[in-house]
N, C-alpha and C. Protein backbone atom coordinates (compact mmCIF):
# COMPACT_ATOMS: atom_id res chain seq x y z
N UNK A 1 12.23 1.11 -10.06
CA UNK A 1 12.50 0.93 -8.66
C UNK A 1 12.98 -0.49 -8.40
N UNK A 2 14.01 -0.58 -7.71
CA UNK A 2 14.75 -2.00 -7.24
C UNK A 2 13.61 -2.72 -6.71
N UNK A 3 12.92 -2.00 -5.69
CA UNK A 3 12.22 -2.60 -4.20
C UNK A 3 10.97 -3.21 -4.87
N UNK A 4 10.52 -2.50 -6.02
CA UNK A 4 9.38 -2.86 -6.55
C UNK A 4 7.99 -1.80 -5.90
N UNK A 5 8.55 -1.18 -4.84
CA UNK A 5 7.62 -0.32 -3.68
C UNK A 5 8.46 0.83 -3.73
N UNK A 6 7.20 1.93 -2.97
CA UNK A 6 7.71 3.24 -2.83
C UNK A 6 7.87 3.51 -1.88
N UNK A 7 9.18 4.25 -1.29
CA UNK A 7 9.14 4.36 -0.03
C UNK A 7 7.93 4.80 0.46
N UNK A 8 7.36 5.53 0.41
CA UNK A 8 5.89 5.92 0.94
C UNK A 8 5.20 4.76 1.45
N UNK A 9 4.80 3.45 0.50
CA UNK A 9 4.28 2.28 0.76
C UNK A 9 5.18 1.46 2.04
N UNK A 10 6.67 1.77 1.86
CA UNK A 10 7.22 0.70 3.11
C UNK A 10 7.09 1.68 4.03
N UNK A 11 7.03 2.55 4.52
CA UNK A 11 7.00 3.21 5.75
C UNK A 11 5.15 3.47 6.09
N UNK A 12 4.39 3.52 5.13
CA UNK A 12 3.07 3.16 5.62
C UNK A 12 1.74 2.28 5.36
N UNK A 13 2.32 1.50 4.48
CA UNK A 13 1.71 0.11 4.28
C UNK A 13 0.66 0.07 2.85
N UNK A 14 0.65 1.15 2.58
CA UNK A 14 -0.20 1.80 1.66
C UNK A 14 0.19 3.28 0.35
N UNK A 15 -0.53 3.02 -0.71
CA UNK A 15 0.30 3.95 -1.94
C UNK A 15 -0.37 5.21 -1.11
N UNK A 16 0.15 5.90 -1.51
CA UNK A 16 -0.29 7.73 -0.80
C UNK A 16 -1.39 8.20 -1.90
N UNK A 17 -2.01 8.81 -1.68
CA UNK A 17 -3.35 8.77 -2.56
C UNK A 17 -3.54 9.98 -2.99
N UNK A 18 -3.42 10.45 -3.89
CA UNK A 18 -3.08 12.34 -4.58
C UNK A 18 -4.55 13.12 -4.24
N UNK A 19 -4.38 14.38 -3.83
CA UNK A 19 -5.59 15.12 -4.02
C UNK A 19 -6.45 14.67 -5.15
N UNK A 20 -5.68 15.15 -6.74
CA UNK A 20 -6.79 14.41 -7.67
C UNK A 20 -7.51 13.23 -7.72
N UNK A 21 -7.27 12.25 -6.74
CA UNK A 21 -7.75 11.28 -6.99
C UNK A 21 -8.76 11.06 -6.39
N UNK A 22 -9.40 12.14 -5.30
CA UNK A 22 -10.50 12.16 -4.35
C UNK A 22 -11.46 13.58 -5.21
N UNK A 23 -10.62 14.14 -6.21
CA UNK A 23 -11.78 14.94 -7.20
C UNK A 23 -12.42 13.70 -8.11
N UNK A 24 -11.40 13.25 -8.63
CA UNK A 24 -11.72 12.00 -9.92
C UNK A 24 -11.38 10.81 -9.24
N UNK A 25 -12.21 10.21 -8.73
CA UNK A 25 -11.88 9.25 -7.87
C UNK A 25 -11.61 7.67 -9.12
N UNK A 26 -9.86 7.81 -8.91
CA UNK A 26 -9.62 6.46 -9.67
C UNK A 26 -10.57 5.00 -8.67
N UNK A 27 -10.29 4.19 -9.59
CA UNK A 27 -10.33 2.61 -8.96
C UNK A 27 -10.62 2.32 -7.60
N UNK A 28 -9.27 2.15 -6.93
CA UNK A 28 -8.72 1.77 -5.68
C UNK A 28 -9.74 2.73 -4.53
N UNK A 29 -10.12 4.11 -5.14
CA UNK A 29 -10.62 5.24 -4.16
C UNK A 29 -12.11 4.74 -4.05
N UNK A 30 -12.65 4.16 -5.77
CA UNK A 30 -13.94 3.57 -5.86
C UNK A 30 -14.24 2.40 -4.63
N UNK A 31 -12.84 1.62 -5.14
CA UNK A 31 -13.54 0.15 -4.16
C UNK A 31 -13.43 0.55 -2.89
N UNK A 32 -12.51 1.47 -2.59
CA UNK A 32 -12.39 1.54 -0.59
C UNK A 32 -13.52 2.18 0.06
N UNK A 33 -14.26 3.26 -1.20
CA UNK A 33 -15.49 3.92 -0.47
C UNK A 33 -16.42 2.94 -1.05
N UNK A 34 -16.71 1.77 -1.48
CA UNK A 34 -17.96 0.73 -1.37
C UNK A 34 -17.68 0.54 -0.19
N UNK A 35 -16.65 0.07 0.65
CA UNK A 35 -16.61 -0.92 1.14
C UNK A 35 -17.40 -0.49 2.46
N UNK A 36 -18.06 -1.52 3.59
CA UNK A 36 -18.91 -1.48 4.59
C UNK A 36 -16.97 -1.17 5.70
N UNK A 37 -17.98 -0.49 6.64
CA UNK A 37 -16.53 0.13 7.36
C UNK A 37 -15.88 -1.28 8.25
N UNK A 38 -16.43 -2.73 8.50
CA UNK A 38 -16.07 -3.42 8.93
C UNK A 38 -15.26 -4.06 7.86
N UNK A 39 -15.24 -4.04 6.96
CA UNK A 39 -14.72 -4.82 5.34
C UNK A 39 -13.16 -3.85 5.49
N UNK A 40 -13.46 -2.44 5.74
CA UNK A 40 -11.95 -1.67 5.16
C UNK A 40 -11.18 -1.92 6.26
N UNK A 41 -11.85 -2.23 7.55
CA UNK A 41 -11.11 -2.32 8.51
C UNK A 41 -10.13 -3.37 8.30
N UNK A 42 -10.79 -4.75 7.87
CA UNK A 42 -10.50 -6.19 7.63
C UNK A 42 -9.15 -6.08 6.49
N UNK A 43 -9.37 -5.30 5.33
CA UNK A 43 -8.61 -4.62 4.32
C UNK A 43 -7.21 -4.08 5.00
N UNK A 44 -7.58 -3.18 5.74
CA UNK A 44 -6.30 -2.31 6.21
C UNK A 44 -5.44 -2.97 7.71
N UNK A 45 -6.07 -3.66 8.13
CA UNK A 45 -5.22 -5.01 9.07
C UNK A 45 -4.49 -5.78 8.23
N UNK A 46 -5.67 -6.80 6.68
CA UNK A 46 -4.33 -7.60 6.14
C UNK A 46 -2.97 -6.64 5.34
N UNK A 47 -3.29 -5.60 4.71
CA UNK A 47 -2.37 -4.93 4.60
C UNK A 47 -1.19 -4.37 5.23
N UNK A 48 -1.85 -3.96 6.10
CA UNK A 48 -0.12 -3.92 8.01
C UNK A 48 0.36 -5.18 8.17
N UNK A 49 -0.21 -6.00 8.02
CA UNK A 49 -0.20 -7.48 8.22
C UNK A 49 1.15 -7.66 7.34
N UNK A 50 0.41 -7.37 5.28
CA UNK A 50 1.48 -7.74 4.49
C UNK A 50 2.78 -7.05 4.69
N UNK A 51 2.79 -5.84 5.14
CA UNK A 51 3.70 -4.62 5.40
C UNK A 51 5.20 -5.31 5.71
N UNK A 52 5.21 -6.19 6.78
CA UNK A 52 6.29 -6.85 7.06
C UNK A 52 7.45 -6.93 6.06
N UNK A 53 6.24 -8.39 5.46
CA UNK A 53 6.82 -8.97 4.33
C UNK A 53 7.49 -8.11 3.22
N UNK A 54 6.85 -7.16 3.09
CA UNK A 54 7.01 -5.94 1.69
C UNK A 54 8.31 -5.55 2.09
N UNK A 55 8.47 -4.95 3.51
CA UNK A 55 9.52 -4.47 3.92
C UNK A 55 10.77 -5.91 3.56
N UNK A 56 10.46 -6.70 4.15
CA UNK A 56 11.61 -7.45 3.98
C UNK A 56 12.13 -8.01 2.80
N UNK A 57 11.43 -7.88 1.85
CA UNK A 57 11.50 -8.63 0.29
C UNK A 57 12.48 -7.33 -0.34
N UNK A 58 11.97 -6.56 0.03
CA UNK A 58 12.33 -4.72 -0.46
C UNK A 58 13.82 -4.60 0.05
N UNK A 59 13.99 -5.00 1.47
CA UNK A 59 15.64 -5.43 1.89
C UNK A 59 16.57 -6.04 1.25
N UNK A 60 16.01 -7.07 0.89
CA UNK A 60 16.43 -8.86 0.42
C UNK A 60 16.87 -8.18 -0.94
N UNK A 61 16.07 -7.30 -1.79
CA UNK A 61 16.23 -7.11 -2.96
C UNK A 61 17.53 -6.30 -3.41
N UNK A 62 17.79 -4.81 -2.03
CA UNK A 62 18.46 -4.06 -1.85
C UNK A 62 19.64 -4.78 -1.31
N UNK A 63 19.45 -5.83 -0.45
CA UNK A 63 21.14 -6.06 -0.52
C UNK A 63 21.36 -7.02 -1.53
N UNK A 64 20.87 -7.81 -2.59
CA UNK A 64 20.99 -8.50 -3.87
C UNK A 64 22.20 -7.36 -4.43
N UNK A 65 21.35 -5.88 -4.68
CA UNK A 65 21.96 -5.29 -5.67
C UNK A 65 23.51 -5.02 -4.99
N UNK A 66 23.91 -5.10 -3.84
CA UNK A 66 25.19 -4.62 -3.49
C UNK A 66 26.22 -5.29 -4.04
C-alpha cells in the first residue's frame, strides 16, 4: 500500500476488527477490553485526533506517486 493505511482506517480512524478476532481475541482486542471505559475513551479521541494527520500524509504520499 502507497498510503501505508487502509482505506477502512482513513475513513474511520481505526483498523476494522474481523469477527475472528472477538472469538480469538488477538492483542489490540486484549488491550482495548483491559482498558477502564474512561482510558478507551481517552484512546479513541487521540486517535480521531491522529486521523487528520493520517489522512493527510496518505494524500501527500498519493500525490508524490503522480
Amino acid at each position: 500500500m502507497p498510503t501505508q493505511s487502509t482505506p477502512f482506517a482513513l475513513v474511520y480512524g481505526f483498523e476494522v476488527v474481523l469477527p475472528l478476532e472477538l472469538q480469538i481475541p488477538s492483542f489490540r482486542i486484549v488491550v482495548r477490553e483491559g482498558l477502564i471505559e474512561d482510558e478507551n475513551h481517552k484512546l479513541r479521541l487521540d486517535e480521531l485526533e491522529a486521523l487528520d494527520e493520517k489522512r493527510l500524509q496518505a494524500q501527500q504520499k498519493l500525490e508524490c506517486l503522480q
